[in-house]
Protein backbone atom coordinates (compact mmCIF):
# COMPACT_ATOMS: atom_id res chain seq x y z
CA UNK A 1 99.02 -93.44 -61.53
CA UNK A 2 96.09 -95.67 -61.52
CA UNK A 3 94.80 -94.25 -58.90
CA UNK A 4 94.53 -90.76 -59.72
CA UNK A 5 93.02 -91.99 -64.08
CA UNK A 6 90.58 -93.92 -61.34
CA UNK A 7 89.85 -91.06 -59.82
CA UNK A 8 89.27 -89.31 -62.60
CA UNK A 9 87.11 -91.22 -64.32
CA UNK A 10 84.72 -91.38 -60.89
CA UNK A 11 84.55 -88.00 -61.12
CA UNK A 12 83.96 -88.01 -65.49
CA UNK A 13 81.28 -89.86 -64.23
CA UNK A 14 79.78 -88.46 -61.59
CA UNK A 15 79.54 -85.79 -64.16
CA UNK A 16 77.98 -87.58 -66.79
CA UNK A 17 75.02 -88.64 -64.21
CA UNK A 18 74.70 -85.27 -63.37
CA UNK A 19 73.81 -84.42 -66.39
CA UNK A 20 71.67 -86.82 -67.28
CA UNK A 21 69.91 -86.70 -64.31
CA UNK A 22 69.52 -82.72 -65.08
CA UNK A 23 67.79 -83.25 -68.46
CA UNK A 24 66.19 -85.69 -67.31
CA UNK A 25 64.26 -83.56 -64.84
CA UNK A 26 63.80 -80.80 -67.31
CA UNK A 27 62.18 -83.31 -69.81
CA UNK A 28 59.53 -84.57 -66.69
CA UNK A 29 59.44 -81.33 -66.04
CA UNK A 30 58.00 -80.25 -69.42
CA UNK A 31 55.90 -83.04 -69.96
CA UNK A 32 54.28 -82.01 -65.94
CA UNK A 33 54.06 -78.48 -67.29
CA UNK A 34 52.38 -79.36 -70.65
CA UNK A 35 49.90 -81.54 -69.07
CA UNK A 36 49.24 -78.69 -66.47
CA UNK A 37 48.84 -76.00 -69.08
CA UNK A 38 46.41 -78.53 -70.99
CA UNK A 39 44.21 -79.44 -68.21
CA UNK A 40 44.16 -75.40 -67.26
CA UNK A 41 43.05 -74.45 -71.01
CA UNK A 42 40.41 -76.77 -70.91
CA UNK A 43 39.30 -76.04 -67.51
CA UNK A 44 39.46 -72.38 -68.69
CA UNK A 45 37.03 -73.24 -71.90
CA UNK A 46 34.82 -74.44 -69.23
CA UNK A 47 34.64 -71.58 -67.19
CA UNK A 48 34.30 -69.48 -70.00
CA UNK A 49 31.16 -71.90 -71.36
CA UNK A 50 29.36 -71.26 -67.81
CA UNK A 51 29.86 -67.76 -67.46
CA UNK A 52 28.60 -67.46 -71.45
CA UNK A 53 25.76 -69.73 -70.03
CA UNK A 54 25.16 -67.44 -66.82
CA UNK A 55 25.25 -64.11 -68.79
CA UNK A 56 22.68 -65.39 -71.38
CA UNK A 57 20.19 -66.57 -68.39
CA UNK A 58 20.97 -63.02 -65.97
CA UNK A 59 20.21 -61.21 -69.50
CA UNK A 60 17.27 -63.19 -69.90
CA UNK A 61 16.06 -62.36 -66.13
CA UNK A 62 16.78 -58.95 -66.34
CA UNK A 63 14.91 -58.32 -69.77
CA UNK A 64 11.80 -59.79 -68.10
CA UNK A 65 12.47 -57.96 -65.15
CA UNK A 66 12.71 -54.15 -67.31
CA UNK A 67 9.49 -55.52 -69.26
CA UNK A 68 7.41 -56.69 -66.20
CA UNK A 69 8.51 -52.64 -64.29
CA UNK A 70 7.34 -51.30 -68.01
CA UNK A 71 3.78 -53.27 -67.46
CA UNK A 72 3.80 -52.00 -64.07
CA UNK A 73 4.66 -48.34 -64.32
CA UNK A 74 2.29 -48.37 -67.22
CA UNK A 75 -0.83 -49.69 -65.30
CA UNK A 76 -0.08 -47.28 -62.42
CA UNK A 77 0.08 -44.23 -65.00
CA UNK A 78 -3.34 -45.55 -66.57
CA UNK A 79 -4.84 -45.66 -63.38
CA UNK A 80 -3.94 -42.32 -62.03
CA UNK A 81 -5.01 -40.66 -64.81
CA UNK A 82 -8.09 -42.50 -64.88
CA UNK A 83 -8.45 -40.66 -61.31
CA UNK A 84 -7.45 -37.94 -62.49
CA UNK A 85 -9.85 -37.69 -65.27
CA UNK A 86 -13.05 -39.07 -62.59
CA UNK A 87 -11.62 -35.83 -60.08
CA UNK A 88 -12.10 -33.45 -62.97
CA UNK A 89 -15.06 -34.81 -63.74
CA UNK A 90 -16.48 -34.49 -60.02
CA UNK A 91 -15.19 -31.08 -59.91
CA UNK A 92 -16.68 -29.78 -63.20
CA UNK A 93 -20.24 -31.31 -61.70
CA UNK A 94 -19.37 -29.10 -58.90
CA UNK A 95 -18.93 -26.21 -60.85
CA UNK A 96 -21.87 -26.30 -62.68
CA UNK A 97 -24.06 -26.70 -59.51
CA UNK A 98 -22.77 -23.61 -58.19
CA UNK A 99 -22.86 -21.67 -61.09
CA UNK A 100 -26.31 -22.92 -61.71
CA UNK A 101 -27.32 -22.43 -57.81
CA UNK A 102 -25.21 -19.00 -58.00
CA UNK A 103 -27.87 -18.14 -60.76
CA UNK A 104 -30.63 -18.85 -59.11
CA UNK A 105 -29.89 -16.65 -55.53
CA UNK A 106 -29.22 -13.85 -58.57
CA UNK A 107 -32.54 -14.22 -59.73
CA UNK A 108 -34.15 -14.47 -55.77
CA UNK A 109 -31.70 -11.28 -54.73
CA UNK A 110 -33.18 -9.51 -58.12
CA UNK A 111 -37.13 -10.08 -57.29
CA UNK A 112 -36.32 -9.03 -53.48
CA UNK A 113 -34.89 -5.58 -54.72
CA UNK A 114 -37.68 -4.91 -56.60
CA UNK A 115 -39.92 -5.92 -53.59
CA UNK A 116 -37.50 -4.12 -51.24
CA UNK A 117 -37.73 -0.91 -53.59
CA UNK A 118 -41.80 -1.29 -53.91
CA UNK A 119 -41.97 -1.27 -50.02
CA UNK A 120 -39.44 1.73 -49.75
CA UNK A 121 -42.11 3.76 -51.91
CA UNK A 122 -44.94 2.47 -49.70
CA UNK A 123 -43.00 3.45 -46.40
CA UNK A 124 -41.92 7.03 -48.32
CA UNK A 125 -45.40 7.53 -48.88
CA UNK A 126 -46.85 6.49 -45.44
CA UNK A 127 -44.07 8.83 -44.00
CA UNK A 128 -45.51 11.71 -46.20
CA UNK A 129 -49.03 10.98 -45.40
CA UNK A 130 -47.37 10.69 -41.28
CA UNK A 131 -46.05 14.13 -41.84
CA UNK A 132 -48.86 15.70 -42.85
CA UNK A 133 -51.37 14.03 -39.99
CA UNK A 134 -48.94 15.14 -37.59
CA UNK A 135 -48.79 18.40 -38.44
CA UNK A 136 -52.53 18.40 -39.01
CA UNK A 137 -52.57 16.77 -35.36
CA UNK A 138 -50.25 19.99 -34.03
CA UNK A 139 -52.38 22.66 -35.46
CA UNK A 140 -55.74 20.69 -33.90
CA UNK A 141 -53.92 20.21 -30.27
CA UNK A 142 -52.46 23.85 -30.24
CA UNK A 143 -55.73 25.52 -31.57
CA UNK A 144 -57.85 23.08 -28.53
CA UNK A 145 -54.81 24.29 -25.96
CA UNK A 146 -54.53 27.40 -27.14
CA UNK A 147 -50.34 27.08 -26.25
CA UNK A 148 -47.48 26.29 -29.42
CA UNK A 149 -45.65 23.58 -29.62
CA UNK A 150 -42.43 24.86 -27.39
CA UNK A 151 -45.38 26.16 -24.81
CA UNK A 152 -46.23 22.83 -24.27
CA UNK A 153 -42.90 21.29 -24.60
CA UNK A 154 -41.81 24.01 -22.03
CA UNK A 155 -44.94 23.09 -19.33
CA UNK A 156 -44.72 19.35 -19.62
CA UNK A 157 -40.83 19.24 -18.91
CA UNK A 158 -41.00 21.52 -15.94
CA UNK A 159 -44.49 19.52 -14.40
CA UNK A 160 -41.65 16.20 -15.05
CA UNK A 161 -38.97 18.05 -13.13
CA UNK A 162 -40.41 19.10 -10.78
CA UNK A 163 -42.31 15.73 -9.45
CA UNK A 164 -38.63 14.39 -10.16
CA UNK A 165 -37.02 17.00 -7.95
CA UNK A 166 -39.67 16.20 -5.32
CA UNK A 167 -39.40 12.65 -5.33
CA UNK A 168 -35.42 12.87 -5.35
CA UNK A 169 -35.42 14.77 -2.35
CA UNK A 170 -37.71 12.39 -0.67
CA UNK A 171 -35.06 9.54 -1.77
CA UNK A 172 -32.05 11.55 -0.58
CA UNK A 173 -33.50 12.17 2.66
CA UNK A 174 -34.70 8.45 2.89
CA UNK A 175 -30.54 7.33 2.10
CA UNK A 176 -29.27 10.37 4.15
CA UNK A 177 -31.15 9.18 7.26
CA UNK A 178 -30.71 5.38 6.21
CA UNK A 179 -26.65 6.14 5.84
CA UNK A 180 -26.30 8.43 9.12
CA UNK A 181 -27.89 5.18 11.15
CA UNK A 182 -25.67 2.39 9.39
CA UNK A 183 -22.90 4.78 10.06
CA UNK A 184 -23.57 5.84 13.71
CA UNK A 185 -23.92 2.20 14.44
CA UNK A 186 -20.65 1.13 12.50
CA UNK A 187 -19.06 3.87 14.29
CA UNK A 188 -19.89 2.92 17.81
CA UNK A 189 -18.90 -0.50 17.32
CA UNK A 190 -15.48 0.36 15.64
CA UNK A 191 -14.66 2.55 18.32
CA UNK A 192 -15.87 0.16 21.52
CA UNK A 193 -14.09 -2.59 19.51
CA UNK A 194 -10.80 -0.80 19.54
CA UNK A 195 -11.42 0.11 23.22
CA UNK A 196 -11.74 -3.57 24.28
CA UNK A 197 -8.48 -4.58 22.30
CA UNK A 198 -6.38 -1.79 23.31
CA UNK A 199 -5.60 -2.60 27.15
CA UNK A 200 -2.51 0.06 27.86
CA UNK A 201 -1.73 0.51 31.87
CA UNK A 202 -1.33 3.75 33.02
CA UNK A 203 0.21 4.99 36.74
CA UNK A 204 -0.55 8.25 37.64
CA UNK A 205 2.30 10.80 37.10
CA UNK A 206 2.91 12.51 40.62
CA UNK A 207 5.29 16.05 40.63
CA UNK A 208 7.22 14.92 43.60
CA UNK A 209 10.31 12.01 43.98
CA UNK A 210 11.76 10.25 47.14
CA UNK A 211 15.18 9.59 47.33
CA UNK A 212 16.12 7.22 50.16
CA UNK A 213 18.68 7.70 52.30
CA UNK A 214 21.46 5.21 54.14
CA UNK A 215 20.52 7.27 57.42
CA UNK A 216 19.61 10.58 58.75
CA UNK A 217 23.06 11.87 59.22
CA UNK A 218 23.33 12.10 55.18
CA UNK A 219 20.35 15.35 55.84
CA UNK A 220 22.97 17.18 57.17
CA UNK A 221 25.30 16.09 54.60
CA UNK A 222 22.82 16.98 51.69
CA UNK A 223 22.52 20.80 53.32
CA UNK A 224 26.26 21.45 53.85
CA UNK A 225 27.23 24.29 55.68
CA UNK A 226 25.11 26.87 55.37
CA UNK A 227 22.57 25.49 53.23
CA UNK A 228 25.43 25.40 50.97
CA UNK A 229 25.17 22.16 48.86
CA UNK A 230 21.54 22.20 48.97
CA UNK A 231 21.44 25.66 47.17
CA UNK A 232 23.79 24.09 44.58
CA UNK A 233 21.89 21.21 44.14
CA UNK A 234 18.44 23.24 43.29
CA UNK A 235 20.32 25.78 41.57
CA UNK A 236 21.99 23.25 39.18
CA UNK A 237 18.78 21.18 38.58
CA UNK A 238 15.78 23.76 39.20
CA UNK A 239 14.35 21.30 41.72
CA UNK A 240 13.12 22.10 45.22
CA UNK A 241 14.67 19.80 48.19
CA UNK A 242 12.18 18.87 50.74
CA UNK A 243 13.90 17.69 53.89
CA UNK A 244 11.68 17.47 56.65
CA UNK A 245 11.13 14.87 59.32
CA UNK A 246 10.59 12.10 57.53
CA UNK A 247 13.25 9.40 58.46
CA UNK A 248 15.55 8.54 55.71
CA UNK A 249 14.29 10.20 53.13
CA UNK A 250 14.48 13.20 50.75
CA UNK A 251 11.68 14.72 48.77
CA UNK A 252 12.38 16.36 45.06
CA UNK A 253 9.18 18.64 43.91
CA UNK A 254 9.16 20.34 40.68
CA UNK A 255 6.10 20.64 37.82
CA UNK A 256 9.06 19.02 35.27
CA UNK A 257 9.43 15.60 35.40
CA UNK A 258 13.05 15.71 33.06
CA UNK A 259 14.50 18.29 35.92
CA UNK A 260 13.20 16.03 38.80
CA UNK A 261 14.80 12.68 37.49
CA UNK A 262 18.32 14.77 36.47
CA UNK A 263 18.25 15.84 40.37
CA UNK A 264 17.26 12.36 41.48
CA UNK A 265 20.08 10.79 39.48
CA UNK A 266 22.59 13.07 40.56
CA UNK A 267 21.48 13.09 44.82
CA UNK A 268 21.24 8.95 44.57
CA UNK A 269 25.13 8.99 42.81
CA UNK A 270 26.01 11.77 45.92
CA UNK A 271 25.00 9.34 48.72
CA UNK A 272 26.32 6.10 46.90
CA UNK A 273 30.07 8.11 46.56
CA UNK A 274 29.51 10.03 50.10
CA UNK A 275 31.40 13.26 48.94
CA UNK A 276 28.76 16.07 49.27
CA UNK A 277 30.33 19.16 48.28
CA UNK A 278 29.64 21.75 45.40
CA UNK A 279 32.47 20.42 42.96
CA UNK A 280 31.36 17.21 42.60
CA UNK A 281 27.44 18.29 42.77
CA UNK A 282 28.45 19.85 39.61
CA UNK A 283 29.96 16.65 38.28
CA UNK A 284 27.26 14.56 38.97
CA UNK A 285 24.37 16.95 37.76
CA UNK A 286 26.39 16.58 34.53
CA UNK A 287 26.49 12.73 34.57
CA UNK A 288 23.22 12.59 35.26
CA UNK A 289 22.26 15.12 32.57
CA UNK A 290 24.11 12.68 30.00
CA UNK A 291 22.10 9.75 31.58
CA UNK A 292 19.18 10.98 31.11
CA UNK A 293 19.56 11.64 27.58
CA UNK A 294 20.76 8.40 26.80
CA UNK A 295 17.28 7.32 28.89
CA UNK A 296 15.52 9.57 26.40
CA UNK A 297 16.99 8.08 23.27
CA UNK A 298 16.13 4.22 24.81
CA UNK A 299 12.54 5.50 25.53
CA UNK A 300 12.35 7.17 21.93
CA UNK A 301 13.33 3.47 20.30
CA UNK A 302 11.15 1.51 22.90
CA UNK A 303 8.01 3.84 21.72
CA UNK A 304 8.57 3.07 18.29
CA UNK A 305 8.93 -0.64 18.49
CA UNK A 306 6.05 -1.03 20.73
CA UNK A 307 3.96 1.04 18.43
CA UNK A 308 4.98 -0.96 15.44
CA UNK A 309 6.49 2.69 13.53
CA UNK A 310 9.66 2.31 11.62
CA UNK A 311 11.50 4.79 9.40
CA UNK A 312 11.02 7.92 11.71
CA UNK A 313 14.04 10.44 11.93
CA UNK A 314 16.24 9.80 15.11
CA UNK A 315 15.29 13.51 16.32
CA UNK A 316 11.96 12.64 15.94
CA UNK A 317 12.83 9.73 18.03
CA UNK A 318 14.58 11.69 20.25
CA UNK A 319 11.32 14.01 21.01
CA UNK A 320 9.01 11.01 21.63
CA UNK A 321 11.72 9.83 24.33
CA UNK A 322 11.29 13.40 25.91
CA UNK A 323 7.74 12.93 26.01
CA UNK A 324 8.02 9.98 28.61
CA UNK A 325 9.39 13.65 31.26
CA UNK A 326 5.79 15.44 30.38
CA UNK A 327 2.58 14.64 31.80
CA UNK A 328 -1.29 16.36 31.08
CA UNK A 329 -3.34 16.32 33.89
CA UNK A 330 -1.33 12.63 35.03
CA UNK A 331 -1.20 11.16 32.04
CA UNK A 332 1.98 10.31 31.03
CA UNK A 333 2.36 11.88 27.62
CA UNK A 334 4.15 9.09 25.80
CA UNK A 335 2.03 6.77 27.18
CA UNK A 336 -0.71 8.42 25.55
CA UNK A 337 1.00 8.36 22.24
CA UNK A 338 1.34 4.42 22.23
CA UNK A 339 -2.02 4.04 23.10
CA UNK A 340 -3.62 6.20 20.70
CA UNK A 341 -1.05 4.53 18.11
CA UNK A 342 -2.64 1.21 18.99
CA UNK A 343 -6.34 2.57 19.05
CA UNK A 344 -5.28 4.42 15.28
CA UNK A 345 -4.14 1.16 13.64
CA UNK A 346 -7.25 -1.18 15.46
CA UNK A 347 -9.85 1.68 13.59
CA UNK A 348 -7.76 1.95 10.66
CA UNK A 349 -7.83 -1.97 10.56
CA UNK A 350 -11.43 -2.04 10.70
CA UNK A 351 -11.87 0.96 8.02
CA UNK A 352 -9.75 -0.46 5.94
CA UNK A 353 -7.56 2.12 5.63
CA UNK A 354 -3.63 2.30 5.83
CA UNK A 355 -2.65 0.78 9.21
CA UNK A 356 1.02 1.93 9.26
CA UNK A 357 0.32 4.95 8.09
CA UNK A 358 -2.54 5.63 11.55
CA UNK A 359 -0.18 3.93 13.80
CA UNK A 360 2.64 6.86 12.86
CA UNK A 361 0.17 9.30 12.90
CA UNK A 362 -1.14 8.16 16.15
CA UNK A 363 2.23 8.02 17.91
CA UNK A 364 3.75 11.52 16.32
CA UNK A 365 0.26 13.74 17.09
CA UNK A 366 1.72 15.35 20.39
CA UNK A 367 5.29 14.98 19.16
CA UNK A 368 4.61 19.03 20.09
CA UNK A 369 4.24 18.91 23.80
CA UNK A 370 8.02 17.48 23.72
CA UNK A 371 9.04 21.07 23.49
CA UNK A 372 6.13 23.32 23.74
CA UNK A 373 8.01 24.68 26.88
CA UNK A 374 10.56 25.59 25.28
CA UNK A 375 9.40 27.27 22.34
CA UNK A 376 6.37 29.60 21.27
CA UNK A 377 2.90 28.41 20.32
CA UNK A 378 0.86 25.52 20.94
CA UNK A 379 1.59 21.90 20.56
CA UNK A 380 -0.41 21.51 18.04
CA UNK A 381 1.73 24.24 15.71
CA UNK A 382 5.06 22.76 16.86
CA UNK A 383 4.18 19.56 15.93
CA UNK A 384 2.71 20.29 12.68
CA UNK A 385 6.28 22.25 12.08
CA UNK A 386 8.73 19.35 13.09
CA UNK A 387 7.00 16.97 11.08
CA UNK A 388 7.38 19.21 8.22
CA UNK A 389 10.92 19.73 9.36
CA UNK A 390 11.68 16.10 9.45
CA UNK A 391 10.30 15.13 6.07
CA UNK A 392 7.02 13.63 7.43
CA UNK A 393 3.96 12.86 4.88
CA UNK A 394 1.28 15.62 4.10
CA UNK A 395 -1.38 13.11 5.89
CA UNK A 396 0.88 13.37 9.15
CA UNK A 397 1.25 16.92 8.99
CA UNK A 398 -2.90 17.51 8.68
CA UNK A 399 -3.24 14.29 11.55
CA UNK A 400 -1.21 16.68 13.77
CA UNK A 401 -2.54 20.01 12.95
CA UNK A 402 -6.22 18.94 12.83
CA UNK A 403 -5.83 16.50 15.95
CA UNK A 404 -7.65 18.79 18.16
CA UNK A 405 -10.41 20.83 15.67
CA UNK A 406 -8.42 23.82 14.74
CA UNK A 407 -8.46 22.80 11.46
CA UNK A 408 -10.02 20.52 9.19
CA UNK A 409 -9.29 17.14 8.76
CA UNK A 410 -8.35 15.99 4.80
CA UNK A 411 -8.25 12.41 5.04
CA UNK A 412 -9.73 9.46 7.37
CA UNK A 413 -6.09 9.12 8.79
CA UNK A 414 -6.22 12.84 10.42
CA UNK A 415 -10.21 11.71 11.24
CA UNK A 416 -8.73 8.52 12.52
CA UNK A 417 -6.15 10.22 14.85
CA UNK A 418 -8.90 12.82 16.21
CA UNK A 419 -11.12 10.12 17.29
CA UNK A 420 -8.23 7.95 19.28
CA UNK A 421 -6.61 10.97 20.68
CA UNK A 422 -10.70 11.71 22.29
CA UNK A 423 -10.91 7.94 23.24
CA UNK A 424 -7.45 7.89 24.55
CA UNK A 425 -7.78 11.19 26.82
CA UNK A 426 -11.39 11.05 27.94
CA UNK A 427 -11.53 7.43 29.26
CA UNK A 428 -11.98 6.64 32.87
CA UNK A 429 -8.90 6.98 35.08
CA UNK A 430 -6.80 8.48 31.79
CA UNK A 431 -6.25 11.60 33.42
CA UNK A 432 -6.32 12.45 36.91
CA UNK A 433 -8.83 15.73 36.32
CA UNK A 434 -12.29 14.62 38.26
CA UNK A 435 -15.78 14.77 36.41
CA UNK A 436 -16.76 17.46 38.99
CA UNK A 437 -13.44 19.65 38.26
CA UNK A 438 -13.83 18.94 34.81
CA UNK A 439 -18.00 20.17 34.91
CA UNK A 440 -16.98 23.66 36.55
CA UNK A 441 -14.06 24.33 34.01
CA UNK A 442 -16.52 23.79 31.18
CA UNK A 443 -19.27 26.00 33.15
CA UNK A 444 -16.47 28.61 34.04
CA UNK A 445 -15.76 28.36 29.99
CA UNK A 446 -18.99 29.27 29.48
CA UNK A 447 -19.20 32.01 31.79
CA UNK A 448 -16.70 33.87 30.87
CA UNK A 449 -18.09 34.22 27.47
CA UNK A 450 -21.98 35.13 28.52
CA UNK A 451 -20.21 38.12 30.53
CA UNK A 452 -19.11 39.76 27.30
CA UNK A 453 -21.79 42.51 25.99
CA UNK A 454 -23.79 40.95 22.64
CA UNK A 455 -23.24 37.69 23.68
CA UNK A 456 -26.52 35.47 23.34
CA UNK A 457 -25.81 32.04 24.49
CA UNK A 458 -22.27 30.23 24.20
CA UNK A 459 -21.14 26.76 24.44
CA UNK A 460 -18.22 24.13 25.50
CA UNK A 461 -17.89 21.80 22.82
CA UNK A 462 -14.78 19.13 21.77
CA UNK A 463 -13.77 18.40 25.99
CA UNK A 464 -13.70 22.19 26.39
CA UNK A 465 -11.05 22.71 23.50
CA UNK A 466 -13.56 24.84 21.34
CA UNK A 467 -16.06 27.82 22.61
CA UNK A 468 -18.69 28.36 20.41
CA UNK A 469 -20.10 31.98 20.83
CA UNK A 470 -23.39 32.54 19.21
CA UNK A 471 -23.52 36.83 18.86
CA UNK A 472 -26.76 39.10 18.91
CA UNK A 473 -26.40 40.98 15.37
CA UNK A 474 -27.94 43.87 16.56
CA UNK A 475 -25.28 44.72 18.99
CA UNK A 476 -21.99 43.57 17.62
CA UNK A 477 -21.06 44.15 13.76
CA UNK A 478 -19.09 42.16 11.48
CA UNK A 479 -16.22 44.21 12.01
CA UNK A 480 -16.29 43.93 16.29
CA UNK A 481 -16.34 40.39 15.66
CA UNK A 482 -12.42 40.32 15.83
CA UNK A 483 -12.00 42.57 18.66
CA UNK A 484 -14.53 40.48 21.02
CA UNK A 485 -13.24 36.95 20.35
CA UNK A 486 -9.38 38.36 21.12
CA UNK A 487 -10.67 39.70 24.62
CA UNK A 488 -12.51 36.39 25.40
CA UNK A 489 -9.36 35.05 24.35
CA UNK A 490 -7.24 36.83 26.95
CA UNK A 491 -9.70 36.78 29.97
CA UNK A 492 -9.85 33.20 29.68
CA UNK A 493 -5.99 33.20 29.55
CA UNK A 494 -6.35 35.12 32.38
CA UNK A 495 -8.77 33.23 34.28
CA UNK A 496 -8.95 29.78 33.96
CA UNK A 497 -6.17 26.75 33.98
CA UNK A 498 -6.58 24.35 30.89
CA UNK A 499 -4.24 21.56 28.83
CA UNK A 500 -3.80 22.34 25.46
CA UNK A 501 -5.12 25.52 24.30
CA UNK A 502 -9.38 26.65 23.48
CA UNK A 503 -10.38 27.81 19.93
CA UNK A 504 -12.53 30.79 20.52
CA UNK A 505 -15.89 30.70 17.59
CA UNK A 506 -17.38 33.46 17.00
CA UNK A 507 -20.87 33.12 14.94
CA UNK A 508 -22.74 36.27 13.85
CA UNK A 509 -26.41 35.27 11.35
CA UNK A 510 -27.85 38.13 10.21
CA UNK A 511 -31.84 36.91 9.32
CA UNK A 512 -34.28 39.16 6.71
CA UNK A 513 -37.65 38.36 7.78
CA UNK A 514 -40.97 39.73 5.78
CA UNK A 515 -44.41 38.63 5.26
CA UNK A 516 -46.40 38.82 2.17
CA UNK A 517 -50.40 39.69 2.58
């Protein structure tokens, strides 16, 4: 029982303390707190004195600031109106100088009008006083000269034109002869220049071929019985065979150099395959035929490249690989082409004129002789018509119709192309015509003409491509004219063997001749 009133009275105390010791605390606690909120208040008061103390002096500096700006601002307005005022000022000096300069040139422009007007009077006057001199002057001269006015006018200008016309003619003549010098000179040299640059071989074209044989047993072979395979063989090709004594060998003749290679082809592919017999003559001819075109085709594109010609029309290529089979007087005829291509485009060079367009003229002027054997007219014509038909230039055309004279040349190409194709044919060992051959065809030209009635005197001219016939008038008219130059036409047709073909020029002058006494 003691124990537990014990007990309780621990715990009645422990109470007690607790609370004690709880207001306790509260009481510190307020008397911390007071102190705090005192010390804060006055602290507060103290802030509040600086910032009062702050504001004042930031007022202060800013008022002084706003007033100093105001001083400022208002000196800077004072002085730039005081510019201002010294600008107008300048300017209005200004104005008045000009206005009173302005004034002055008025008054100076004012006296030289009147001056100006004073001397227009004077001049009208002198002109007045002119007139009538001048008039007084033409009534003196035409009463001395006893001619008008448009007398005179009239004898004066035609004594001027004609010492002008005289003197003109004298100066024409002087530049004429000057010009033909210069140009024969320029000429010569062009021409010998292009010679020396232009070095083209050339091997004589023969009309005959040799085929070699293995041995002299193949002769009888070739023949077959009866003459057999031999008469195939020229039959098939239109070649003669030769086959004579000479060991190992066969001779091929014909005037067609196309026909003789076909048949030279066709005998060498006989011996190499040893069965001689009409069947297979036929088969070879054939492959040889197809050969040879192919061979024309490579020629055709080996002419053009060499030449430098591009753009031409595979026929066209195709003729100028024919012309490698045709020959004039030996000269091979493509051969002839190249070279006067290269002599075209050295002149042109040195002319200045179009080099491509000489070289293609140069190359395609015989295109003709291709097939002049196989169709009507001259080279010349056929050419001038395949170029047309292919599309070639008008300057072509006129190089290829004009090449040899028969008609005239219309630009310096066609001149160009006239000149080369002369070089090219008429320079030593070209052709294989001698100069004594070639002397007695032009006399024979020549003489063939003087046997015709009303002939006076006639003449070879151009290489013997153009007879120039000069006719009596009294014996042959304007109207026989025609008649005569046809049947010198035909007799030298008749008579005489020639490349190309002779233009036949007839010229008839009639003269009136009368003497005054």
């Amino acid at each position: 029982m003691g124990n537990v009133a014990t007990i309780v009275l621990q715990i009645v105390v422990t109470v007690l303390g607790c609370f004690v010791s709880f207001f306790a605390g509260v009481f510190y606690r307020k008397k911390v707190a007071e102190s705090t909120i005192g010390a804060a208040e006055i602290q507060a008061e103290n802030i509040l004195e600086e910032a009062k103390k702050a504001a004042e002096s930031q007022k202060k500096e800013i008022l002084l600031e706003a007033k100093e700006e105001s001083i400022r601002t208002k000196n800077e307005a004072e002085k730039e109106a005081k510019e201002r005022r010294n600008e107008l000022q300048r300017l209005e000096k200004r104005l008045i100088q000009k206005e009173e300069s302005l004034d002055r040139k008025s008054e100076s422009m004012e006296k030289k009008e009147d001056q100006l007007q004073k001397k227009v009077a004077s001049v009208d006057a002198q002109k007045t006083e002119i007139g009538k001199l001048a008039e007084k002057q033409h009534t003196e001269l035409e009463r001395i000269s006893g001619l008008t006015s448009d007398e005179a006018k009239h004898f004066l200008l035609s004594t001027i034109e004609n010492e002008v016309r005289v003197e003109s003619a004298v100066l024409i003549k002087d530049i004429e002869s000057k010009a033909r010098q210069e140009a024969d000179k320029r000429a010569r040299d062009i021409v010998a220049g292009a010679i020396q640059r232009c070095a083209v071989d050339h091997v004589a074209e023969t009309t005959v071929s040799v085929v070699t044989l293995p041995n002299d047993e193949m002769k009888g072979r070739i023949i077959g019985r009866e003459g057999r395979n031999i008469r195939t063989l020229e039959s098939l090709t239109g070649v003669d065979l030769i086959i004579d004594d000479t060991p190992e060998a066969v001779i091929l003749s014909a005037f067609d150099p196309m026909r003789r290679e076909i048949a030279r082809i066709a005998l060498e592919k006989l011996i190499l395959d040893g069965r001689v017999h009409p069947a297979r003559i036929e088969e070879m001819v054939e492959k040889a035929k197809k050969e040879v075109e192919v061979m024309i085709r490579e020629e055709g594109e080996a002419a053009t490249f060499e030449a430098g010609v591009h753009g031409l029309h595979p026929e066209l290529i195709r003729l100028l690989g024919k012309m490698k089979f045709r020959t004039s007087y030996g000269q091979n005829v493509l051969k002839h082409a190249i070279e006067v291509s290269h002599l075209c485009g050295l002149m042109a060079g040195e002319l200045g004129a179009d080099v491509a367009l000489a070289k293609r003229a140069g190359l395609l002027h015989d295109i003709g002789k291709s097939v002049d054997h196989d169709l009507e007219g001259t080279h010349v014509t056929i050419g001038a018509a395949l170029c047309k038909k292919y599309h070639e230039s008008d300057i072509i055309i006129n190089a290829v119709e004009s090449h040899h004279g028969d008609i005239e040349p219309t630009n310096i190409i066609s001149v160009i192309a006239q000149a080369a194709d002369a070089i090219s044919a008429s320079r030593p060992g070209a052709r294989r015509e001698t100069l004594e051959s070639y002397i007695k065809r032009l006399q024979k030209l020549e003489s063939i003409a003087d046997e015709f009635k009303g002939v006076e005197k006639s003449f070879a001219i151009q290489a013997g491509r153009e007879l120039r016939i000069i006719i009596i008038p009294e014996e042959i008219s304007d109207a026989e004219l025609t008649l005569l130059a046809r049947d010198v036409a035909k007799k030298i047709e008749a008579e005489l063997e020639y490349p190309g073909q002779i233009k036949v020029n007839l010229i008839r002058e009639t003269r009136a001749i009368e003497y005054a006494k």
